[in-house]
PDB file of N, CA and C in Angstrom:
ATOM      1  N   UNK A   1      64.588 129.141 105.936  1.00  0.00           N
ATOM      2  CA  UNK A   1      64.025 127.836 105.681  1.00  0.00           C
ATOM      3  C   UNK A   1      64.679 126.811 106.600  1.00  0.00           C
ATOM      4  N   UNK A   2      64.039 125.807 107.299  1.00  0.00           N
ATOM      5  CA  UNK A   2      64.548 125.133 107.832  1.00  0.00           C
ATOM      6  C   UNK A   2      63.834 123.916 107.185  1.00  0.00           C
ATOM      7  N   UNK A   3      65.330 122.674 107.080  1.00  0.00           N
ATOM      8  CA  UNK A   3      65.840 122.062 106.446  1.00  0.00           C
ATOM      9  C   UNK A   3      66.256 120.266 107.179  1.00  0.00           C
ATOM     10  N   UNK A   4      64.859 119.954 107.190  1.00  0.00           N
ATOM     11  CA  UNK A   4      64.418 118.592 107.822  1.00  0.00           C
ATOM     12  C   UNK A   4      63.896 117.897 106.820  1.00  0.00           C
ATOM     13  N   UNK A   5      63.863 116.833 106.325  1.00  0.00           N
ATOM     14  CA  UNK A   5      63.098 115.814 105.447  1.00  0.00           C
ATOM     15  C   UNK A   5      61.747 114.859 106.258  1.00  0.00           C
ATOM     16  N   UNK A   6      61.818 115.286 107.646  1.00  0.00           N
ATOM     17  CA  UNK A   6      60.801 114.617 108.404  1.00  0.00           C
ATOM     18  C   UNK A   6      60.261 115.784 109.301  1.00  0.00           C
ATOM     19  N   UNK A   7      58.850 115.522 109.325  1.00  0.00           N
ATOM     20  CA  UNK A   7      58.152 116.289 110.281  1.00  0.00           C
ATOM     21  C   UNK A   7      58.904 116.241 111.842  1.00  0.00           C
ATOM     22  N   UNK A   8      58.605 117.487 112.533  1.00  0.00           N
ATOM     23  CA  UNK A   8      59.168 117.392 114.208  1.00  0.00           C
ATOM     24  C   UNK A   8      58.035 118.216 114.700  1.00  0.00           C
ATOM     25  N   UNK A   9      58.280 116.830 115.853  1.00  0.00           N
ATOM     26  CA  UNK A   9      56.836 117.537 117.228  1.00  0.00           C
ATOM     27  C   UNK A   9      58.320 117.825 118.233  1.00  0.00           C
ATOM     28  N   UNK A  10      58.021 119.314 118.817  1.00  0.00           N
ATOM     29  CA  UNK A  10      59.028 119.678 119.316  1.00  0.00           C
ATOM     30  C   UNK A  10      57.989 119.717 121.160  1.00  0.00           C
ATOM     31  N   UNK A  11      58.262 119.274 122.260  1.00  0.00           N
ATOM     32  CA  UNK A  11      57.416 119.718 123.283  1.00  0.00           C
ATOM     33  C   UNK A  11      58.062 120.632 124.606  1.00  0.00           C
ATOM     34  N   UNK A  12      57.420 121.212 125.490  1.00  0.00           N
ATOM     35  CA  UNK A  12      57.959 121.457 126.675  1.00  0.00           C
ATOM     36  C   UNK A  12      57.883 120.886 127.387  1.00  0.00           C
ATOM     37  N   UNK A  13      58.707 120.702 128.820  1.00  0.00           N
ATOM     38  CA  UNK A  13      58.925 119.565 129.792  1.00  0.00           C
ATOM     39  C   UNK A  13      58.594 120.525 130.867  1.00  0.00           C
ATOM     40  N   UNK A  14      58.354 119.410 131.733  1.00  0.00           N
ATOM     41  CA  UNK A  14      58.136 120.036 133.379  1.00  0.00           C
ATOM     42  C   UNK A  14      59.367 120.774 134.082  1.00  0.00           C
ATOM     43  N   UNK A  15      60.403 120.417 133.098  1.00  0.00           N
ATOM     44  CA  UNK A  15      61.585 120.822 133.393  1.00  0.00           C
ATOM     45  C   UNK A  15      62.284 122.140 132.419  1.00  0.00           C
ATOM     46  N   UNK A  16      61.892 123.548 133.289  1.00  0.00           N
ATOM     47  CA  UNK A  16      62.136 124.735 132.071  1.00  0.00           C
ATOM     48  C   UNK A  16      63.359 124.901 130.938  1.00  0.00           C
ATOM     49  N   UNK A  17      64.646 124.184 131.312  1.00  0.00           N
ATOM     50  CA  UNK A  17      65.535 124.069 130.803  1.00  0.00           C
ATOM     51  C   UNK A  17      65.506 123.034 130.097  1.00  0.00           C
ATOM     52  N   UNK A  18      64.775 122.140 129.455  1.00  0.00           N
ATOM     53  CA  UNK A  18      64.618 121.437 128.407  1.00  0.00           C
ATOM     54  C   UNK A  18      63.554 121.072 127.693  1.00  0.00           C
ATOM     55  N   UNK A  19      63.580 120.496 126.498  1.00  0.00           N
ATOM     56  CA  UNK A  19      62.320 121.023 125.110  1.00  0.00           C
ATOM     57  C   UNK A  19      62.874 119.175 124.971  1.00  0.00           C
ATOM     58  N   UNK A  20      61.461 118.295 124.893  1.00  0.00           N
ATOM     59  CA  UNK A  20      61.551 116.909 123.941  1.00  0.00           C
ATOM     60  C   UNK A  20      61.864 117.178 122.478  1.00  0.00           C
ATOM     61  N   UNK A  21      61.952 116.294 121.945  1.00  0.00           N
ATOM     62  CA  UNK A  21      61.444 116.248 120.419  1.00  0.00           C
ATOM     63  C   UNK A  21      61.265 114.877 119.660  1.00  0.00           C
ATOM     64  N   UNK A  22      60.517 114.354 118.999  1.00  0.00           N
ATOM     65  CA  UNK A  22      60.676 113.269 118.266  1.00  0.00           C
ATOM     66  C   UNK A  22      60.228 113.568 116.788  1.00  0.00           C
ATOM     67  N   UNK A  23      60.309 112.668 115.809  1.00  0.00           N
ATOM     68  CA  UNK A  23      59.929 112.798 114.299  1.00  0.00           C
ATOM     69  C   UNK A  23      58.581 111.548 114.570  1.00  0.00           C
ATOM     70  N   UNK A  24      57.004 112.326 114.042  1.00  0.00           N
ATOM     71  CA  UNK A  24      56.397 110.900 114.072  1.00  0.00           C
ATOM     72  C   UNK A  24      56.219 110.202 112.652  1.00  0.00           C
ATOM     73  N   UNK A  25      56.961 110.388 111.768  1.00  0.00           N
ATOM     74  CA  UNK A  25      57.347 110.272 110.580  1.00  0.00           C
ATOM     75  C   UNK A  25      58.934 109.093 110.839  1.00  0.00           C
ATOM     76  N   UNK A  26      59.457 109.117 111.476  1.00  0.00           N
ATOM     77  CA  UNK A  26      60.778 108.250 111.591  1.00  0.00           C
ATOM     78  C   UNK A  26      60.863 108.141 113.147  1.00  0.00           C
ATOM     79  N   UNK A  27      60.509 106.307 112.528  1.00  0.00           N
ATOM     80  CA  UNK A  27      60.051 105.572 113.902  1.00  0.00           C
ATOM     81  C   UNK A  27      61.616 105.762 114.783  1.00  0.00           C
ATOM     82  N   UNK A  28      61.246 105.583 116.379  1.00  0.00           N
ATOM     83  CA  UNK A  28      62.128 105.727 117.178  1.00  0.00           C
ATOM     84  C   UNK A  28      63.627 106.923 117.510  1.00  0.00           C
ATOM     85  N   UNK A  29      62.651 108.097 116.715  1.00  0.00           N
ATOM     86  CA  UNK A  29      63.621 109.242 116.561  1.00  0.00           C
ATOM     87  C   UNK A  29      63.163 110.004 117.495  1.00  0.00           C
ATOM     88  N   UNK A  30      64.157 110.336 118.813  1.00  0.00           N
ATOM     89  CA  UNK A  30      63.957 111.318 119.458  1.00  0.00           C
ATOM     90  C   UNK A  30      65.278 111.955 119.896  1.00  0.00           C
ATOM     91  N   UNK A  31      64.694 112.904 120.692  1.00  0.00           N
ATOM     92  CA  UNK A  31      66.018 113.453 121.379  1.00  0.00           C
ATOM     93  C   UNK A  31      65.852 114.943 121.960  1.00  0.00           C
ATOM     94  N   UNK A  32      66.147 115.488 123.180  1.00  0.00           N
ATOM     95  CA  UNK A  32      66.358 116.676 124.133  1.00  0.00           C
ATOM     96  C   UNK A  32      67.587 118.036 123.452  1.00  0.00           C
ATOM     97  N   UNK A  33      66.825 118.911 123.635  1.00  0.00           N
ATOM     98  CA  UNK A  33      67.530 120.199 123.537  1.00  0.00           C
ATOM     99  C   UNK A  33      67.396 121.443 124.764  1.00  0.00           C
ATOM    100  N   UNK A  34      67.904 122.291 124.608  1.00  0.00           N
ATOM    101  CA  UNK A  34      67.670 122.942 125.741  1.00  0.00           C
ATOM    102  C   UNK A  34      66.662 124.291 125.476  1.00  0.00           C
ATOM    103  N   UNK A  35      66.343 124.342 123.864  1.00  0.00           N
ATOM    104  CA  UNK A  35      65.278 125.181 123.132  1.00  0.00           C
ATOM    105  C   UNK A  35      65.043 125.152 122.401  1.00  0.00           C
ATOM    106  N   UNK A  36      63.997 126.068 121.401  1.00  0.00           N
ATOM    107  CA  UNK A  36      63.606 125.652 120.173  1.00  0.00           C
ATOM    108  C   UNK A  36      64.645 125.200 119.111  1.00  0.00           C
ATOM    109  N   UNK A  37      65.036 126.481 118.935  1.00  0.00           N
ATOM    110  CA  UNK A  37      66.298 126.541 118.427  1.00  0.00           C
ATOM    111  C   UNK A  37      67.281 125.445 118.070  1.00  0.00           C
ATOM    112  N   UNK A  38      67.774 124.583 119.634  1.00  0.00           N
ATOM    113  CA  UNK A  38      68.745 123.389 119.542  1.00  0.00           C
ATOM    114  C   UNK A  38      68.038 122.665 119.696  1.00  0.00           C
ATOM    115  N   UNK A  39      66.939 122.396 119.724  1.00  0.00           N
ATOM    116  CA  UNK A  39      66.065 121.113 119.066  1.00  0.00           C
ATOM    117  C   UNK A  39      65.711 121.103 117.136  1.00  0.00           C
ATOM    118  N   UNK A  40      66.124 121.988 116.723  1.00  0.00           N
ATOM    119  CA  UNK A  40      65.942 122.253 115.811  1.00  0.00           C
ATOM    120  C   UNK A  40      67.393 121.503 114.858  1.00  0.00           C
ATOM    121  N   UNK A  41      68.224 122.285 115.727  1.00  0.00           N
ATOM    122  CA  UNK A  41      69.749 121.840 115.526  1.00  0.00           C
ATOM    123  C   UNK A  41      69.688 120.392 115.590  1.00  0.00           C
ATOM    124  N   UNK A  42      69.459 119.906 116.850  1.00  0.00           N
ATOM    125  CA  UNK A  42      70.024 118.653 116.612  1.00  0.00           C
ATOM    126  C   UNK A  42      68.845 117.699 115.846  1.00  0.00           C
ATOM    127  N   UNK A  43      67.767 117.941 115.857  1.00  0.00           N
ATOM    128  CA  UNK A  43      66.742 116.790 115.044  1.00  0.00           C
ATOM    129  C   UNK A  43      67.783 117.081 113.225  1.00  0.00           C
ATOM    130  N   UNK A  44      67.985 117.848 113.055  1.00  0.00           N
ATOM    131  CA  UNK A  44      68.614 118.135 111.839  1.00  0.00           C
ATOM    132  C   UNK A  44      69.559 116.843 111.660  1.00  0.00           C
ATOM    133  N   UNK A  45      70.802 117.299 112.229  1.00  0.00           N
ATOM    134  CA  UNK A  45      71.571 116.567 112.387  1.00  0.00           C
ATOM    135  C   UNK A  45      71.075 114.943 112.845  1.00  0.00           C
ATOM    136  N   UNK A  46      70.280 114.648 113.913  1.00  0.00           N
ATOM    137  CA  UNK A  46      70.425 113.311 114.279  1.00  0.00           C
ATOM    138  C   UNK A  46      69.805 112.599 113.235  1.00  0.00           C
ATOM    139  N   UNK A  47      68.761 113.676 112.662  1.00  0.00           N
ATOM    140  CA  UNK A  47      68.050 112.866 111.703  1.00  0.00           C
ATOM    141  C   UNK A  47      68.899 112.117 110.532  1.00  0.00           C
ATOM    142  N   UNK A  48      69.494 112.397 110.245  1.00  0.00           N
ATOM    143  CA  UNK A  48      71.069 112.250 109.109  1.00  0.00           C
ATOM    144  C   UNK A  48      71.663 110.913 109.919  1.00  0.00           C
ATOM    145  N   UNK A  49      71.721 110.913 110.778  1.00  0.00           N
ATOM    146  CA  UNK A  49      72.440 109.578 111.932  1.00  0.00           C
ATOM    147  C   UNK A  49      71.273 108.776 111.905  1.00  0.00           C
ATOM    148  N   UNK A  50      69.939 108.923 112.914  1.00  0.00           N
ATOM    149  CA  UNK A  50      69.444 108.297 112.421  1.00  0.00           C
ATOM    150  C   UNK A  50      69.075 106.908 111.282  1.00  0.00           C
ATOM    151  N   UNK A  51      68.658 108.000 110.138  1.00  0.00           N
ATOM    152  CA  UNK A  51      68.882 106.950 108.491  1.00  0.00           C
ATOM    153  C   UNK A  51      70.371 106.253 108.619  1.00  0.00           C
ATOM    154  N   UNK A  52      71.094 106.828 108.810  1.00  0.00           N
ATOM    155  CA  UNK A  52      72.402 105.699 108.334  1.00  0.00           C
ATOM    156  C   UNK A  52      72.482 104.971 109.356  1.00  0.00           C
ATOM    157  N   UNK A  53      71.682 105.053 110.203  1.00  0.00           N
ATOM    158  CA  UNK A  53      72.337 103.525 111.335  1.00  0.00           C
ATOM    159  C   UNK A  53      71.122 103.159 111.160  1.00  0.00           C
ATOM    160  N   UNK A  54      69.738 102.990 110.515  1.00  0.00           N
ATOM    161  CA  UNK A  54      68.541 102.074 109.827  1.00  0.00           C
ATOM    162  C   UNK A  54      69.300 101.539 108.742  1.00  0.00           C
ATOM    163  N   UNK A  55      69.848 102.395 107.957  1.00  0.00           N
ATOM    164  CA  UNK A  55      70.794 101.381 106.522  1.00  0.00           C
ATOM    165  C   UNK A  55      71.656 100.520 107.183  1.00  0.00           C
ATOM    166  N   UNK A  56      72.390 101.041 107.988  1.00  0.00           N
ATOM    167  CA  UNK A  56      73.413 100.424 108.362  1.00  0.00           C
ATOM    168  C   UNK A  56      73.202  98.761 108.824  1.00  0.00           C
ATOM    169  N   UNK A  57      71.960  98.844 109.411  1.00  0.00           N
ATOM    170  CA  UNK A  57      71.310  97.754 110.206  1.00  0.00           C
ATOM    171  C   UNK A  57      70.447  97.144 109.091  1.00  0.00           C
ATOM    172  N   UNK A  58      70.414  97.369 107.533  1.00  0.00           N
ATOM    173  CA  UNK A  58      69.203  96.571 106.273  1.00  0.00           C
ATOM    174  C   UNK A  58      68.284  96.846 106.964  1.00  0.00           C
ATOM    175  N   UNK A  59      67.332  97.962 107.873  1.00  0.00           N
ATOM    176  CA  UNK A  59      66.102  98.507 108.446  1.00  0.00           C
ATOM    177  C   UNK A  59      65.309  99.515 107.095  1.00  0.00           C
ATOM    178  N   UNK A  60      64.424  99.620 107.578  1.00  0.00           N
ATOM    179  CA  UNK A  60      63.587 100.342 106.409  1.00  0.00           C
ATOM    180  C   UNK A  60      63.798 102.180 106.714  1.00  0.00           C
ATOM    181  N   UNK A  61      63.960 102.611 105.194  1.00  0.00           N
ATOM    182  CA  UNK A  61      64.317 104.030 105.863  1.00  0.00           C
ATOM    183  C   UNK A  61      62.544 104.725 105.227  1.00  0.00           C
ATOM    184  N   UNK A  62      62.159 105.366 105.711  1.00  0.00           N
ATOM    185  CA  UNK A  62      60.715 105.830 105.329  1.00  0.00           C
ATOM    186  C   UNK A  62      60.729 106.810 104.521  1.00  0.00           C
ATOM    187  N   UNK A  63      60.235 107.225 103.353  1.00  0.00           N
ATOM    188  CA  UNK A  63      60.281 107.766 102.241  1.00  0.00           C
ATOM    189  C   UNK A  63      60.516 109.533 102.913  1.00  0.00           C
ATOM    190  N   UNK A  64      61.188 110.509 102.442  1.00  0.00           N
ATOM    191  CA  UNK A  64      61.523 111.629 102.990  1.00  0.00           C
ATOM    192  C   UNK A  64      59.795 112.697 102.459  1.00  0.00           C
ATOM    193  N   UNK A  65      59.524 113.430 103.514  1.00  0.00           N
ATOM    194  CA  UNK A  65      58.402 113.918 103.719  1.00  0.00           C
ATOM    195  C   UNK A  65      58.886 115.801 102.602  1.00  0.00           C
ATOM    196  N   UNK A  66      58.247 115.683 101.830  1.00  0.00           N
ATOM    197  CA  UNK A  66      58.530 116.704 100.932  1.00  0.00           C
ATOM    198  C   UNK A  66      57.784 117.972 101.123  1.00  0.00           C
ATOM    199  N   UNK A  67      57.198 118.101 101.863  1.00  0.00           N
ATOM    200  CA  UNK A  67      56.426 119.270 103.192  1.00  0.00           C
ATOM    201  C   UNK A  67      56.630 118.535 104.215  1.00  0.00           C
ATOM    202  N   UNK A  68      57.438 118.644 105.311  1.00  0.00           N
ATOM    203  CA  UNK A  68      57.354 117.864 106.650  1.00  0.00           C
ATOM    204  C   UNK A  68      56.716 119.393 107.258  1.00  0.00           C
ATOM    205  N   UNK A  69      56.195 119.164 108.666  1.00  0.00           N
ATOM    206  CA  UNK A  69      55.757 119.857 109.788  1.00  0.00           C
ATOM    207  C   UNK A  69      56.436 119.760 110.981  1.00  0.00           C
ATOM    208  N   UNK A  70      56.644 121.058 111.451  1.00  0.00           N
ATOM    209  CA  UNK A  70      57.255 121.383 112.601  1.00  0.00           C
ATOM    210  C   UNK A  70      56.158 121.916 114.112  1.00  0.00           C
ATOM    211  N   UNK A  71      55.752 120.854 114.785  1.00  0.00           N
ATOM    212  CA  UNK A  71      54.868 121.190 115.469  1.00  0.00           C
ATOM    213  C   UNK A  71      55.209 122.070 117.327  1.00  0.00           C
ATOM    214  N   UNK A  72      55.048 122.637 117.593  1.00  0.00           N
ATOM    215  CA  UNK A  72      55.335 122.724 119.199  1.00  0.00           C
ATOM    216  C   UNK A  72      54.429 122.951 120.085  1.00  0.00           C
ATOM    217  N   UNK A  73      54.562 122.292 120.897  1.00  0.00           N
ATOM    218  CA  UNK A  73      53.687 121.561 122.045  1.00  0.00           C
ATOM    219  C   UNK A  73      54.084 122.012 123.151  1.00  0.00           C
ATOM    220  N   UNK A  74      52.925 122.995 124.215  1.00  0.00           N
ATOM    221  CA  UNK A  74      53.108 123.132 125.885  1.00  0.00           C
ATOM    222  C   UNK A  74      52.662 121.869 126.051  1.00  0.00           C
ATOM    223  N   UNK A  75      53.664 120.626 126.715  1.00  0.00           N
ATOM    224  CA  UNK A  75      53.251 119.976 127.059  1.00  0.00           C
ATOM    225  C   UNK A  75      52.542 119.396 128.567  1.00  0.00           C
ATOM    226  N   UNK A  76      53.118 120.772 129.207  1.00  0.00           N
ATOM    227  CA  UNK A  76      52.538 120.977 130.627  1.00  0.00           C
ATOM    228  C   UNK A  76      51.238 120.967 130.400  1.00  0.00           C
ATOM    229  N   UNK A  77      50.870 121.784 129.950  1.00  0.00           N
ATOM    230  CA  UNK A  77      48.785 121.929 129.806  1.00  0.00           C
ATOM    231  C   UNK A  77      48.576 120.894 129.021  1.00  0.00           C
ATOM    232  N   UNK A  78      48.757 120.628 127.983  1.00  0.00           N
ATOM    233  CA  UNK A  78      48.341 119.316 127.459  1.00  0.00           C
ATOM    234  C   UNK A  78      47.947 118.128 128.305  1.00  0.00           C
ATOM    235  N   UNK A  79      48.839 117.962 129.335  1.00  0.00           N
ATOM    236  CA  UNK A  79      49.260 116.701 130.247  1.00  0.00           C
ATOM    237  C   UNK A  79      47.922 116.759 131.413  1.00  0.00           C
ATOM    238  N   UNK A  80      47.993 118.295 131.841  1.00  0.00           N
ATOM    239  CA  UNK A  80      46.934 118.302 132.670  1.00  0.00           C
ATOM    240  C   UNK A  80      45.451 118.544 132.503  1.00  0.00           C
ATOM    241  N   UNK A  81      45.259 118.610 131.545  1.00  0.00           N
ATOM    242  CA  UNK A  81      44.006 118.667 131.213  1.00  0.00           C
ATOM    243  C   UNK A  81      43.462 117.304 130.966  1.00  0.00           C
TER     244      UNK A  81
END
């Protein structure tokens, strides 16, 4: 089971050694891994950082997604089509 409270669009880059990722569930959350895997890792984790620096700042934290989705995206073909 993997263990996110927010959906993740995970993508591929033009660049083989790295994978995007953002939450479109928690505004302004992104961040680079070098595969599925450690995109997985770190959305986990940042997501946790994330929320506490929205509290931290009296920002709105968005209600936690109780089925979130884990999406992944070739974003090479996407782009060119």
């Amino acid at each position: 089971m993997i263990d996110l409270n927010y959906s993740l669009t995970i993508e591929a880059t033009s660049d083989p050694t790295f994978f995007a990722f953002y939450s479109p569930e928690l505004e302004g959350f992104t961040g680079i891994g070098h595969s599925v895997e450690d995109c997985l890792y770190q959305a986990k984790w940042g997501m946790a950082e994330h929320i506490a620096l929205l509290k931290e700042q009296g920002m709105e934290v968005p209600p936690a997604n109780p089925n979130p989705r884990i999406v992944i995206e070739n974003s090479i073909h996407r782009d060119a089509a």
